[in-house]
PDB file of N, CA and C in Angstrom:
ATOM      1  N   UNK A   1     106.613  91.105  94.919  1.00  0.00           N
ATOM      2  CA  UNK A   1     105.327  90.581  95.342  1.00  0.00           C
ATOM      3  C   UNK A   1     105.504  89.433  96.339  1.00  0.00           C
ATOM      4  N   UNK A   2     106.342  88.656  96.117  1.00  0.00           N
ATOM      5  CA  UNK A   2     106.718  87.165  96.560  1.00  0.00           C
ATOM      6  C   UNK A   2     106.943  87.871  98.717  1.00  0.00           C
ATOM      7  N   UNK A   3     107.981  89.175  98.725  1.00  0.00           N
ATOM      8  CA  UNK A   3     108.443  89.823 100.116  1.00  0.00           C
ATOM      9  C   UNK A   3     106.918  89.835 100.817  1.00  0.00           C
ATOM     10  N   UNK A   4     106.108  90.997  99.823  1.00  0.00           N
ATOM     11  CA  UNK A   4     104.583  91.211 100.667  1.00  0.00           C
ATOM     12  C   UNK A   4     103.834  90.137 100.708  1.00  0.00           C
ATOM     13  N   UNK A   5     103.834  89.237  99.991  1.00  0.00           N
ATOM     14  CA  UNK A   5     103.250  88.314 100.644  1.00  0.00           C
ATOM     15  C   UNK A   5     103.308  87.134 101.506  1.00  0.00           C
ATOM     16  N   UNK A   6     104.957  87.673 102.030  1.00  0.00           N
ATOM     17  CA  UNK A   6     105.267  86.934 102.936  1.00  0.00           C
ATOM     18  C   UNK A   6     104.898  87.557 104.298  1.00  0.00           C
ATOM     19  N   UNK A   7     105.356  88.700 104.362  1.00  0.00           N
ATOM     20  CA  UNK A   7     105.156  89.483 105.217  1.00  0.00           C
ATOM     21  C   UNK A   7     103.361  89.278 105.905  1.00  0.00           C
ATOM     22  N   UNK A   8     102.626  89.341 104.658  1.00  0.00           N
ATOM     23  CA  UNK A   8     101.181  89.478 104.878  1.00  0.00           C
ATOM     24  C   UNK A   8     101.030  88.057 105.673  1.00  0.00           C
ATOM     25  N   UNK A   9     101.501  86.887 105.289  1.00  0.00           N
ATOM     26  CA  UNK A   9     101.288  85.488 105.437  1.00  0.00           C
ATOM     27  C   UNK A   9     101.295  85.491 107.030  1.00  0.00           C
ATOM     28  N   UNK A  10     102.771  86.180 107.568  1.00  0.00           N
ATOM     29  CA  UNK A  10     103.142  86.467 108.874  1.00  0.00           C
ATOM     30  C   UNK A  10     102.323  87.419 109.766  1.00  0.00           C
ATOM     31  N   UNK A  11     101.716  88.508 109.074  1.00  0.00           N
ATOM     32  CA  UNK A  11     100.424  89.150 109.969  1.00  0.00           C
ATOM     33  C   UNK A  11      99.660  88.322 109.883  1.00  0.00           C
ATOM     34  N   UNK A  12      99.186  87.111 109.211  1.00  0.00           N
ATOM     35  CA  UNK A  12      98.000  86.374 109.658  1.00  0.00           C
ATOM     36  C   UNK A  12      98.590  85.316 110.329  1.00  0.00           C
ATOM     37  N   UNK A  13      99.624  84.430 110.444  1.00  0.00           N
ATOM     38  CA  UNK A  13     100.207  84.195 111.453  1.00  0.00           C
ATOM     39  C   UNK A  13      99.694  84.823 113.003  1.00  0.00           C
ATOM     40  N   UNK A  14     100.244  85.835 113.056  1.00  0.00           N
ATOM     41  CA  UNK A  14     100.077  86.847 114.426  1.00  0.00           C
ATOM     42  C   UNK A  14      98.110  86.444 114.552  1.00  0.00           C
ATOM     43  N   UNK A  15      97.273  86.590 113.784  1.00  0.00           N
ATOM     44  CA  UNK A  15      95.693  86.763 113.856  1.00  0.00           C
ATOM     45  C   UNK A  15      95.559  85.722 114.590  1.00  0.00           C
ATOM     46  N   UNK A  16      96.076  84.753 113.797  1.00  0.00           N
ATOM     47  CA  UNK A  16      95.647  83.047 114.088  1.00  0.00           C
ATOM     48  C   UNK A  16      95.714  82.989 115.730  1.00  0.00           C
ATOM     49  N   UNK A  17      97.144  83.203 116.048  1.00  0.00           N
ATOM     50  CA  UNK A  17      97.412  83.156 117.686  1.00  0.00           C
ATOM     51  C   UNK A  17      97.031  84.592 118.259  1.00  0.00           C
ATOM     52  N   UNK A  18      96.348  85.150 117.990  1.00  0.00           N
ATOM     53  CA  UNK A  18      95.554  86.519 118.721  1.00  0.00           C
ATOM     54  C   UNK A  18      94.088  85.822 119.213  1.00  0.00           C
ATOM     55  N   UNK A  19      93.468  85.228 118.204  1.00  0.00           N
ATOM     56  CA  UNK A  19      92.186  84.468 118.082  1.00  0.00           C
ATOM     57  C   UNK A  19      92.167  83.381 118.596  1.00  0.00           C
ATOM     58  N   UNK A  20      93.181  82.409 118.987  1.00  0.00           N
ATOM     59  CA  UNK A  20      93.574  81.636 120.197  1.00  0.00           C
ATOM     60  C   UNK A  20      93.463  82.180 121.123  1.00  0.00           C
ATOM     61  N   UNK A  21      94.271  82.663 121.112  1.00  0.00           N
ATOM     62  CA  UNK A  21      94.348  83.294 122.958  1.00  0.00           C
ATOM     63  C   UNK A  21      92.988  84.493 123.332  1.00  0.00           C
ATOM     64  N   UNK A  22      92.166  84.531 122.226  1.00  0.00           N
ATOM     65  CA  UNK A  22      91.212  85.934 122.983  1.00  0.00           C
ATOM     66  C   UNK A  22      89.843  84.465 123.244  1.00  0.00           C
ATOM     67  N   UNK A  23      89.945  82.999 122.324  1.00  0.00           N
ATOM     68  CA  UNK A  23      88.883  82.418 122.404  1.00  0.00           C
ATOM     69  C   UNK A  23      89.440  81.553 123.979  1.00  0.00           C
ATOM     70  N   UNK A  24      90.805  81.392 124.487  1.00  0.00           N
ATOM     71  CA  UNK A  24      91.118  80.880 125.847  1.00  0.00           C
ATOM     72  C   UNK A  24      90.934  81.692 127.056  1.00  0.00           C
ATOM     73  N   UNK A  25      90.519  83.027 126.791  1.00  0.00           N
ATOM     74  CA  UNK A  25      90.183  83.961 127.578  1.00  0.00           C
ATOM     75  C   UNK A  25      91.480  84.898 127.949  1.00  0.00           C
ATOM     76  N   UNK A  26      92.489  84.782 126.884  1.00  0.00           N
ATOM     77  CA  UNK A  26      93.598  85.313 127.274  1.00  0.00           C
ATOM     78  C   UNK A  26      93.848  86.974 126.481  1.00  0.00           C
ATOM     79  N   UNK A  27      92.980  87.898 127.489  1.00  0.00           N
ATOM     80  CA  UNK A  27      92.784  89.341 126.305  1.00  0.00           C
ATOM     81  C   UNK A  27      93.642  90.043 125.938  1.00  0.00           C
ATOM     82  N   UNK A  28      94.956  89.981 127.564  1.00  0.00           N
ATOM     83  CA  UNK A  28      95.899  90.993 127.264  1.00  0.00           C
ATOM     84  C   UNK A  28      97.198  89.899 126.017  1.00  0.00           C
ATOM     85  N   UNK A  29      96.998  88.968 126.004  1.00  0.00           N
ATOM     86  CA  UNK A  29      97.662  88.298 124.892  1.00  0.00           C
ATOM     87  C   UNK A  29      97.488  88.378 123.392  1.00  0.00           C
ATOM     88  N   UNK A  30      96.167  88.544 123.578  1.00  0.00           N
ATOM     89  CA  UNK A  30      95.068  88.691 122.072  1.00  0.00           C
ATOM     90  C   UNK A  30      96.191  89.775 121.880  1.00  0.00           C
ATOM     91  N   UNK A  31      95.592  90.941 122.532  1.00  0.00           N
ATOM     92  CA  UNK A  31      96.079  92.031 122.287  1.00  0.00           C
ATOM     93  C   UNK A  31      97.319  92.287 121.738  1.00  0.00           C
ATOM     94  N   UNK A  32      98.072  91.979 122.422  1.00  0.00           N
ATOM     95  CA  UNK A  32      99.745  91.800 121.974  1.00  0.00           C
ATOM     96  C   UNK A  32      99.694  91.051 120.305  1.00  0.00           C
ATOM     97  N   UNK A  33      99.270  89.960 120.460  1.00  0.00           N
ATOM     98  CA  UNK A  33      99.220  89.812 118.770  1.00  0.00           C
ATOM     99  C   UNK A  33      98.494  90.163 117.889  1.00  0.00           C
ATOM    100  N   UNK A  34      97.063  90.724 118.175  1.00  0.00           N
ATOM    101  CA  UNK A  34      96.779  91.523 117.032  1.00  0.00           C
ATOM    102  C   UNK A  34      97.750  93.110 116.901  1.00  0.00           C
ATOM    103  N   UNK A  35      97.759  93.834 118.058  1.00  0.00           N
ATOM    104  CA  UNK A  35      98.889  94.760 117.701  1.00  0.00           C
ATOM    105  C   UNK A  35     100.100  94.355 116.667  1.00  0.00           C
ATOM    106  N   UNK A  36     101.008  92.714 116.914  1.00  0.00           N
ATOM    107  CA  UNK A  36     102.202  92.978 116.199  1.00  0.00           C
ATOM    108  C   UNK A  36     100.788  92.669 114.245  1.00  0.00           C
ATOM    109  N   UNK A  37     100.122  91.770 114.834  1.00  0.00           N
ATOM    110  CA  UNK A  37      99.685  91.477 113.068  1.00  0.00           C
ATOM    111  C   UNK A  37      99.521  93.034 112.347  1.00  0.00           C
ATOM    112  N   UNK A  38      99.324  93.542 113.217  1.00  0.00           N
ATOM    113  CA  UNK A  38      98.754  95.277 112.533  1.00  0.00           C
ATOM    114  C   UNK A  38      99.831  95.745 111.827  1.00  0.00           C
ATOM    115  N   UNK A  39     101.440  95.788 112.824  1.00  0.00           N
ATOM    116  CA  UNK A  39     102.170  96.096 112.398  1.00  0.00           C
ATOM    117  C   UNK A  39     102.773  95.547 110.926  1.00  0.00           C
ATOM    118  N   UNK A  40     102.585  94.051 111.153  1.00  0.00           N
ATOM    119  CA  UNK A  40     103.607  93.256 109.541  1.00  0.00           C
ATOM    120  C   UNK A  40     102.103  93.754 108.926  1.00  0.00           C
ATOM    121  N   UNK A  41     100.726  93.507 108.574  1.00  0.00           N
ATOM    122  CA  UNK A  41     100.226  94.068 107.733  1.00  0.00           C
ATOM    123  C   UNK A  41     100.068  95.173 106.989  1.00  0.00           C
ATOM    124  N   UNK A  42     100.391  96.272 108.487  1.00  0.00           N
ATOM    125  CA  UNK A  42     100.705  97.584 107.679  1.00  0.00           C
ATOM    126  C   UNK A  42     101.991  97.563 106.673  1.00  0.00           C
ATOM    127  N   UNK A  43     102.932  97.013 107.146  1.00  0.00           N
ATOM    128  CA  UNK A  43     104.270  96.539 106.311  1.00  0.00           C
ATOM    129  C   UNK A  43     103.747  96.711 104.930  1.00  0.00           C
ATOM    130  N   UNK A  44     102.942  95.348 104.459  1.00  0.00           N
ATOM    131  CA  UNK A  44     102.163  94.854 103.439  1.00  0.00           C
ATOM    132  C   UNK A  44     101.471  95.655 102.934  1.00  0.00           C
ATOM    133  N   UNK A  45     100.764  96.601 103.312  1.00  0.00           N
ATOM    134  CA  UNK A  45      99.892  97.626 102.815  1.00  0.00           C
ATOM    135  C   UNK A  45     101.049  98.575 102.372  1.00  0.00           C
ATOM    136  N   UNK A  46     102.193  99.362 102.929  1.00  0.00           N
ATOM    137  CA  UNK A  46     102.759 100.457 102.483  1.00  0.00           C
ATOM    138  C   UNK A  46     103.546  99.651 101.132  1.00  0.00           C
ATOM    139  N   UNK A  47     103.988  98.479 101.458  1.00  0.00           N
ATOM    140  CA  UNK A  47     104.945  98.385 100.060  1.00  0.00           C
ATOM    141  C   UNK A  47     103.936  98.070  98.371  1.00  0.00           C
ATOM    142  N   UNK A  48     102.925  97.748  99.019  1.00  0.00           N
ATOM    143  CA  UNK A  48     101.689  97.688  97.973  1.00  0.00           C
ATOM    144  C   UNK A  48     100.860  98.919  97.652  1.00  0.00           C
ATOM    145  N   UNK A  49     100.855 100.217  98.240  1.00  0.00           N
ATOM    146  CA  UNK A  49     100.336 101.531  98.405  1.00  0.00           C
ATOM    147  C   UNK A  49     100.197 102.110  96.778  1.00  0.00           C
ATOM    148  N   UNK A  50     101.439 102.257  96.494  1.00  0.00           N
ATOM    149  CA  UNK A  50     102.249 102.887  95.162  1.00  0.00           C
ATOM    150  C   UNK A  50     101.552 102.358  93.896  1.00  0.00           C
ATOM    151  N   UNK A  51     101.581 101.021  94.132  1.00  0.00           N
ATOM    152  CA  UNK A  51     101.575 100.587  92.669  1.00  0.00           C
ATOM    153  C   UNK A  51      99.578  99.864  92.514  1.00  0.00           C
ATOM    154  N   UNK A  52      99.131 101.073  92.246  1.00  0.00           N
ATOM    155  CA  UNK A  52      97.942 100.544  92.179  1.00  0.00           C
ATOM    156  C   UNK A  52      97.544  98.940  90.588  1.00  0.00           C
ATOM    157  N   UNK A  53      98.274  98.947  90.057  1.00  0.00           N
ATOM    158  CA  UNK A  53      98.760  97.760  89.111  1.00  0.00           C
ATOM    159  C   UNK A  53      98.303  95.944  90.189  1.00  0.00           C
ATOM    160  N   UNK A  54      98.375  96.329  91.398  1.00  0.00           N
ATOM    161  CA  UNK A  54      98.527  95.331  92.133  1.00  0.00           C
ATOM    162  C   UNK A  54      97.047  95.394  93.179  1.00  0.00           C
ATOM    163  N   UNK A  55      96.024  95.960  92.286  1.00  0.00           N
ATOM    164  CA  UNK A  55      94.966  95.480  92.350  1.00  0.00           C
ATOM    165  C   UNK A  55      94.171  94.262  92.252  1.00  0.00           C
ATOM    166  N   UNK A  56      93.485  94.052  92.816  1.00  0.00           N
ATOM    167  CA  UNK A  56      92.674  94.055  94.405  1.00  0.00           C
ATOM    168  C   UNK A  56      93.589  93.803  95.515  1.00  0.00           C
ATOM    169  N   UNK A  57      94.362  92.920  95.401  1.00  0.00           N
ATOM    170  CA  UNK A  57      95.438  92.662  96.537  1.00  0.00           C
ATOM    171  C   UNK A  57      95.789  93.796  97.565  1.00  0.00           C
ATOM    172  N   UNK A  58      96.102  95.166  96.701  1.00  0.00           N
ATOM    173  CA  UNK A  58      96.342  96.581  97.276  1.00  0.00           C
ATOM    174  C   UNK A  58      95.386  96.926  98.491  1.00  0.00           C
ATOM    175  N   UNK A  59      94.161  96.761  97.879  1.00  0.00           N
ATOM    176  CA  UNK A  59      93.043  97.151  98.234  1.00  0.00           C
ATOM    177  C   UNK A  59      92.683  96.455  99.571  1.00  0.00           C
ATOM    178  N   UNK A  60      92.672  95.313  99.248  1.00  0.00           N
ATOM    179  CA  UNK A  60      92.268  94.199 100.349  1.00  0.00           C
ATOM    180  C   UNK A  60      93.662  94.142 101.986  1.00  0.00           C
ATOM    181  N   UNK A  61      94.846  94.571 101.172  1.00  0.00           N
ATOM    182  CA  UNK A  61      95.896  94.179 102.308  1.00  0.00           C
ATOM    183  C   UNK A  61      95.656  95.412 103.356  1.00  0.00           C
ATOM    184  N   UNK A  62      94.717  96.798 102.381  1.00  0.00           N
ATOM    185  CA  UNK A  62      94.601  98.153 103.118  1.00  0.00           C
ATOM    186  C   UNK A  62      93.415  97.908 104.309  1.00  0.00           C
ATOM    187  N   UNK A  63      92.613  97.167 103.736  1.00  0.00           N
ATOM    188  CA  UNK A  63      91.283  96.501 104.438  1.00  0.00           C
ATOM    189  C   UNK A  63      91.676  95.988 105.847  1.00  0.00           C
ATOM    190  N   UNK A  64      92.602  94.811 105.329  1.00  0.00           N
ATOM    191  CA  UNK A  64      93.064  94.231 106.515  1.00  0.00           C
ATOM    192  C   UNK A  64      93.465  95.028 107.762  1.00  0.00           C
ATOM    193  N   UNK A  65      94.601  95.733 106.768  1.00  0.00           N
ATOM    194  CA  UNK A  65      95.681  96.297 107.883  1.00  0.00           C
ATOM    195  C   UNK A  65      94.684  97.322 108.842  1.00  0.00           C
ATOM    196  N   UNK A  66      93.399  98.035 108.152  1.00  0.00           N
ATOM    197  CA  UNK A  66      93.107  99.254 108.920  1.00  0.00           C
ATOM    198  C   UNK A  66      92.004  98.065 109.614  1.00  0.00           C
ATOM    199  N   UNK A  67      91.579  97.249 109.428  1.00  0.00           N
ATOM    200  CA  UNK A  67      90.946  96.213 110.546  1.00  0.00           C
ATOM    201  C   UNK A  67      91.447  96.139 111.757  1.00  0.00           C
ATOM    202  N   UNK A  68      92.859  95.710 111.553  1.00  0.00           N
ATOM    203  CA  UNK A  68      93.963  94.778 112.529  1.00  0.00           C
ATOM    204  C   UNK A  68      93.987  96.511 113.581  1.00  0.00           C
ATOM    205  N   UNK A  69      93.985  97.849 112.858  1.00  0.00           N
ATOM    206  CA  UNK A  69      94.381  98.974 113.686  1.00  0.00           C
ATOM    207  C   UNK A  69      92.696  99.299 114.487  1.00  0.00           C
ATOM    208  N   UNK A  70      91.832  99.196 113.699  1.00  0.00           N
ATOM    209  CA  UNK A  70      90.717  99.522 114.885  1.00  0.00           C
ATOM    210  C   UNK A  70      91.246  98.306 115.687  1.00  0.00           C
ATOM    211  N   UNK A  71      91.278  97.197 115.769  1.00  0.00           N
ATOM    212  CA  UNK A  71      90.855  95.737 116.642  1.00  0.00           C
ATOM    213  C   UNK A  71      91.740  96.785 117.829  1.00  0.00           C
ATOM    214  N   UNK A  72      92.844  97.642 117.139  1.00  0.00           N
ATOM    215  CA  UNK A  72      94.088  97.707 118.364  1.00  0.00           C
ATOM    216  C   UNK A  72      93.400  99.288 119.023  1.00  0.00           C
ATOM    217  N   UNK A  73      92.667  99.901 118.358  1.00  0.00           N
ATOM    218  CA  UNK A  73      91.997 101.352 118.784  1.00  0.00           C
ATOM    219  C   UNK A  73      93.365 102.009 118.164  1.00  0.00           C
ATOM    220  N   UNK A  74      93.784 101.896 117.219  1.00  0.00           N
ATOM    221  CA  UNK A  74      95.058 102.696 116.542  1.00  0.00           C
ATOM    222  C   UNK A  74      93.744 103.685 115.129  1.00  0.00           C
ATOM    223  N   UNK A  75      92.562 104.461 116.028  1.00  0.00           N
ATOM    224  CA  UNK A  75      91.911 104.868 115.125  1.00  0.00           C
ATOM    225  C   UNK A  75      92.435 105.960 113.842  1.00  0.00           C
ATOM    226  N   UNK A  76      93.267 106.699 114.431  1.00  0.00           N
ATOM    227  CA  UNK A  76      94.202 107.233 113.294  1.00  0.00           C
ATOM    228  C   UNK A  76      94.809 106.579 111.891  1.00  0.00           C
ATOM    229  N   UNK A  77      95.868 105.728 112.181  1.00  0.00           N
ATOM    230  CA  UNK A  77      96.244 104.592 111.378  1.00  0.00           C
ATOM    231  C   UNK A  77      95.364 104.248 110.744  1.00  0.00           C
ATOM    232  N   UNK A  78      94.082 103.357 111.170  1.00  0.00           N
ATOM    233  CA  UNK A  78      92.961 103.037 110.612  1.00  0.00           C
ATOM    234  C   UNK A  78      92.457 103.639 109.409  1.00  0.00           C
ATOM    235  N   UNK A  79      92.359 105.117 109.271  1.00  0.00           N
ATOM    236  CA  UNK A  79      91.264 106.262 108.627  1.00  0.00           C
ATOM    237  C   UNK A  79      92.475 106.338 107.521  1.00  0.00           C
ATOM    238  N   UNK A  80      94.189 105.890 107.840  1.00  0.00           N
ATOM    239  CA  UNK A  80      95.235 106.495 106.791  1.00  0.00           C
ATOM    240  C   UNK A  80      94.600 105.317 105.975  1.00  0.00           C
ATOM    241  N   UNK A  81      94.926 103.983 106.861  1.00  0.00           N
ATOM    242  CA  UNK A  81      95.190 102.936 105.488  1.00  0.00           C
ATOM    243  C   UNK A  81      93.593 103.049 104.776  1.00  0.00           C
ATOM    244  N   UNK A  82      92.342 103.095 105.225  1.00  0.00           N
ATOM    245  CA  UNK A  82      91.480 103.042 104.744  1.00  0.00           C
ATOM    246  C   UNK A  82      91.271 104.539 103.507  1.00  0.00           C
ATOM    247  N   UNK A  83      91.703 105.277 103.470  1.00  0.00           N
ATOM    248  CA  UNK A  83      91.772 106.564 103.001  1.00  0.00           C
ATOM    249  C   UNK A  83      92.718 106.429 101.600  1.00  0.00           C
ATOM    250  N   UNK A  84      94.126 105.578 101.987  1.00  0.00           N
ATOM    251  CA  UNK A  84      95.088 104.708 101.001  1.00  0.00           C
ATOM    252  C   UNK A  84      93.819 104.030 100.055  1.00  0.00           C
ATOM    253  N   UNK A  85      93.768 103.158 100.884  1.00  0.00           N
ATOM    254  CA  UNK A  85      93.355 102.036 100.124  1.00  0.00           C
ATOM    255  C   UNK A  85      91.938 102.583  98.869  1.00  0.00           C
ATOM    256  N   UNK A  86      91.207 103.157  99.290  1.00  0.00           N
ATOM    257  CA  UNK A  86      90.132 104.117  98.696  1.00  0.00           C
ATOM    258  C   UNK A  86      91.101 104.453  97.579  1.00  0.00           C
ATOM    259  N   UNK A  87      92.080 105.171  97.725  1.00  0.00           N
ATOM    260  CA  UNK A  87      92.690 106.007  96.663  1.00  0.00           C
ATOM    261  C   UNK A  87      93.206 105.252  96.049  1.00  0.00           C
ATOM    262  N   UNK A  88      93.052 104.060  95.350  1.00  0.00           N
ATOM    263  CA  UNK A  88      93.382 103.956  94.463  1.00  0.00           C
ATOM    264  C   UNK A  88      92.006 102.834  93.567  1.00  0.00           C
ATOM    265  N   UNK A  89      92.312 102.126  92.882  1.00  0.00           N
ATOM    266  CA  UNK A  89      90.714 101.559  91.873  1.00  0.00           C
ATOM    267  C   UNK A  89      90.471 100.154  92.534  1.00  0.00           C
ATOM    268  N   UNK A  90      90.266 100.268  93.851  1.00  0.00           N
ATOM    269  CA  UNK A  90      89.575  99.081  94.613  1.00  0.00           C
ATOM    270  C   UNK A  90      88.485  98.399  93.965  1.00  0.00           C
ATOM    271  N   UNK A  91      87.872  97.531  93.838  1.00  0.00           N
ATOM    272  CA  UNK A  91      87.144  97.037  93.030  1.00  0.00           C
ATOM    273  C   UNK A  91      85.426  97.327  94.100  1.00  0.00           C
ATOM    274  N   UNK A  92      84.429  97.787  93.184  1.00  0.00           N
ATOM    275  CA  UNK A  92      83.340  97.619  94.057  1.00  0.00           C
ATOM    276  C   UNK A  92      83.226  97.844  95.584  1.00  0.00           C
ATOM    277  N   UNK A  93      83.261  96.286  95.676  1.00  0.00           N
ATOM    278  CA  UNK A  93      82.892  95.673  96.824  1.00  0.00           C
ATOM    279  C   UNK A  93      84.117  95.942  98.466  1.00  0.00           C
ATOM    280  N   UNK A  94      85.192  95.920  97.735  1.00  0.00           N
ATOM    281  CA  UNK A  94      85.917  96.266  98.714  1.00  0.00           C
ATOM    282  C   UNK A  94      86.234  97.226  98.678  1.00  0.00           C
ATOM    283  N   UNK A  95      86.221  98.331  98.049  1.00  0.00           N
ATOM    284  CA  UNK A  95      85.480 100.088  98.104  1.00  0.00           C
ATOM    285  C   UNK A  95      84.367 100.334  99.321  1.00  0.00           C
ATOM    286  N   UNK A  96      83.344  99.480  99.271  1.00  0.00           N
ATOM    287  CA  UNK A  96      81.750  99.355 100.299  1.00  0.00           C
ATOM    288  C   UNK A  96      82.872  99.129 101.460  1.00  0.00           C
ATOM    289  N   UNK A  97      82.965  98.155 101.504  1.00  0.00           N
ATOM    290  CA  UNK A  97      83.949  97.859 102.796  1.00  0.00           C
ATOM    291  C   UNK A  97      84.397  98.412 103.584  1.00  0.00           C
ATOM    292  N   UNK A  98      85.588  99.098 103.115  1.00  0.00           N
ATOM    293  CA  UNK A  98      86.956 100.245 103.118  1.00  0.00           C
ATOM    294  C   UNK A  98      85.879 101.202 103.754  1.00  0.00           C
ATOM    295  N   UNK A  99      84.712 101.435 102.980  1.00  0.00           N
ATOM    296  CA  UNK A  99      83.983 102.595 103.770  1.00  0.00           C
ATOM    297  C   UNK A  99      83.155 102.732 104.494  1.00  0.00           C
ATOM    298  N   UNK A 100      82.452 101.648 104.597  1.00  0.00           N
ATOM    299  CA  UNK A 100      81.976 100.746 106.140  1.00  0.00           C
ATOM    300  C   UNK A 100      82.975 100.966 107.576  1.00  0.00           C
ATOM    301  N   UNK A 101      84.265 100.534 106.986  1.00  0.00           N
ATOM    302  CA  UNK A 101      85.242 100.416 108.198  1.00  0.00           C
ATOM    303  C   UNK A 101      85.330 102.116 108.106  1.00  0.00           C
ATOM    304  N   UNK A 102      85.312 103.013 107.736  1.00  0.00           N
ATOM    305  CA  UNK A 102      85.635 104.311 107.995  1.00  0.00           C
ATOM    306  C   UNK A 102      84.275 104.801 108.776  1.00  0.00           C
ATOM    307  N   UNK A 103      83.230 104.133 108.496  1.00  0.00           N
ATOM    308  CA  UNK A 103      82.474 104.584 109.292  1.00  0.00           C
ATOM    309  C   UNK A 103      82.701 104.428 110.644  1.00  0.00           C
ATOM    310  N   UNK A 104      83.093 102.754 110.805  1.00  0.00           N
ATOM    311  CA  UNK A 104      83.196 102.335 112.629  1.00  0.00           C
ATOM    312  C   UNK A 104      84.219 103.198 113.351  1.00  0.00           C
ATOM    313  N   UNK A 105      85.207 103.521 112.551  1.00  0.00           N
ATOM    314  CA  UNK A 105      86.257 104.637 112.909  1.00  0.00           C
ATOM    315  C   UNK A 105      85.447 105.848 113.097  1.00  0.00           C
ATOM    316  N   UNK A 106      84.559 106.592 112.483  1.00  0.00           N
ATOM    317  CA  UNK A 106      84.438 107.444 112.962  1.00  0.00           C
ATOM    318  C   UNK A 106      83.052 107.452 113.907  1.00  0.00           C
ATOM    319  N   UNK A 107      82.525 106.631 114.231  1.00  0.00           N
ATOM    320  CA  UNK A 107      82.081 106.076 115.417  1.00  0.00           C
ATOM    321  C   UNK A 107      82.376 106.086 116.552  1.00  0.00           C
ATOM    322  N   UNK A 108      83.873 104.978 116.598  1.00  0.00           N
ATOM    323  CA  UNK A 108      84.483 104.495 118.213  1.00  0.00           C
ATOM    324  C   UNK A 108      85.049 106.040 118.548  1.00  0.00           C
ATOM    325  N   UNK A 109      85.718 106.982 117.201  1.00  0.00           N
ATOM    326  CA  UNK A 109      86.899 108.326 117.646  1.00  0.00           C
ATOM    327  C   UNK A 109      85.721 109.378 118.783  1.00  0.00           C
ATOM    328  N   UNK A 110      85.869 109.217 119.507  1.00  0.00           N
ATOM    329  CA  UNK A 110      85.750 109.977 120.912  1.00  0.00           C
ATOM    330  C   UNK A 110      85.848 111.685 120.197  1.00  0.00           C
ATOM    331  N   UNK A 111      84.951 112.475 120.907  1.00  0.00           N
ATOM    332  CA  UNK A 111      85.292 113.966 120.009  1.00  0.00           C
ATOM    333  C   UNK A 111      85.881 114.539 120.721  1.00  0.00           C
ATOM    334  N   UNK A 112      87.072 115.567 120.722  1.00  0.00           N
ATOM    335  CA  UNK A 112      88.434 116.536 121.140  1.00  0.00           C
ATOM    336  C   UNK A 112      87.707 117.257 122.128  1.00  0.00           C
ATOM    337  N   UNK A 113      86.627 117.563 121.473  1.00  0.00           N
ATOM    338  CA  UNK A 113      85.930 119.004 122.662  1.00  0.00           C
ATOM    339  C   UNK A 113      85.022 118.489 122.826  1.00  0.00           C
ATOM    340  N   UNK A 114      83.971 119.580 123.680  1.00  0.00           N
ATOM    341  CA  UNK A 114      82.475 119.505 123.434  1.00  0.00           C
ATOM    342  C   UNK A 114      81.975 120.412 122.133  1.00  0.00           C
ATOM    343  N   UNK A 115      81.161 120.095 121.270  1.00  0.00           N
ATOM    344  CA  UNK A 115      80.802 121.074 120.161  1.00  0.00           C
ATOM    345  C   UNK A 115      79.768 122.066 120.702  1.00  0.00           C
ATOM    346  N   UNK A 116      79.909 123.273 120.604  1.00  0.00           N
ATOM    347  CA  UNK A 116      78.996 124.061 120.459  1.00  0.00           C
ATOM    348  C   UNK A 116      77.350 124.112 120.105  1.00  0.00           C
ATOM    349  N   UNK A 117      76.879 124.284 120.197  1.00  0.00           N
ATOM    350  CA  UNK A 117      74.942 124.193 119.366  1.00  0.00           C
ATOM    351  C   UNK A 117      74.581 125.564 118.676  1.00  0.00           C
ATOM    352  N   UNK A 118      74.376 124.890 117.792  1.00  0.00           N
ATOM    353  CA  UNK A 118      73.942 125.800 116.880  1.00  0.00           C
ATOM    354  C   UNK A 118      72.752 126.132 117.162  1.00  0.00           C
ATOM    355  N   UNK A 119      71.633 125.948 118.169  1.00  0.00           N
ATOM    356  CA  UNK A 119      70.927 127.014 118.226  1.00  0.00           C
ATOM    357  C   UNK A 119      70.706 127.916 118.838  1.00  0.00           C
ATOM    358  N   UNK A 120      69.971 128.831 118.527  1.00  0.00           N
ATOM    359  CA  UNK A 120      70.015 130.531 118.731  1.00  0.00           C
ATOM    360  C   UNK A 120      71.078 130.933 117.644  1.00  0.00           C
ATOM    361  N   UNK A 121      71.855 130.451 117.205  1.00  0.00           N
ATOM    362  CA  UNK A 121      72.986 130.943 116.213  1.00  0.00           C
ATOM    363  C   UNK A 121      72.662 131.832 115.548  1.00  0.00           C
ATOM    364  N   UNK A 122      71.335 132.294 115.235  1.00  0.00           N
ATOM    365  CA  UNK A 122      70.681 133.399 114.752  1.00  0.00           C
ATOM    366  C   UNK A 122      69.956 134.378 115.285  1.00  0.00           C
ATOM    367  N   UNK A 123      69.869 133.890 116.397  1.00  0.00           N
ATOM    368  CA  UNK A 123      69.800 135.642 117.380  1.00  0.00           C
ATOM    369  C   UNK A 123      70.878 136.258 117.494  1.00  0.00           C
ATOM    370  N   UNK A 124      70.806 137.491 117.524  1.00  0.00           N
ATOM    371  CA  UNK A 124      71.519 138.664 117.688  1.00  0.00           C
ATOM    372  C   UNK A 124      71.252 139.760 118.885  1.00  0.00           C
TER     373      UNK A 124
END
């Protein structure tokens, strides 16, 4: 526990100076550090994944991490950890959350094709 929450300590590290530099007007910097925070949080989220015992913490580090991946448009990543984090006994409120953020994900995700229309689908 003592590793992940060091690790986690260090993705918010990375936030702190992302949120500096995006409030100095510095975006492509932001950027660069919320990307690495994404990364040590995801860290934090996979070694906490397993052991749902390590509730809410589990729950909340999954929150984070799939935050830190929309902030980066890593919408994939996003939908895993939020999908993780769901799966296991999140409490309430950060359940609502977790699925709030799955909504904005499937919001910003751009669609592959154009879809078809279903009407006339029943003429012949």
């Amino acid at each position: 526990m003592n590793d992940l929450m060091e690790i986690h300590r260090e993705a918010m590290r990375f936030v702190d100076e992302a949120l500096r530099l995006r409030r100095e007007g510095n975006a492509e910097g932001a950027r660069e550090q919320f990307r690495k925070a994404w990364e040590w949080e995801s860290r934090a989220a996979a070694l906490a994944a397993q052991d749902v015992s390590l509730e809410p913490t589990r729950a909340v580090l999954h929150r984070s991490a799939a935050t830190l991946a929309l902030e980066c448009g890593k919408l994939r990543a996003a939908e895993r950890l939020i999908i993780t984090g769901l799966s296991g006994n999140p409490p309430d409120e950060i359940a609502d959350e977790l699925r709030d953020l799955l909504v904005q994900v499937y919001f910003e995700r751009p669609p592959k094709a154009p879809r078809r229309s279903l009407r006339g689908a029943d003429k012949d």
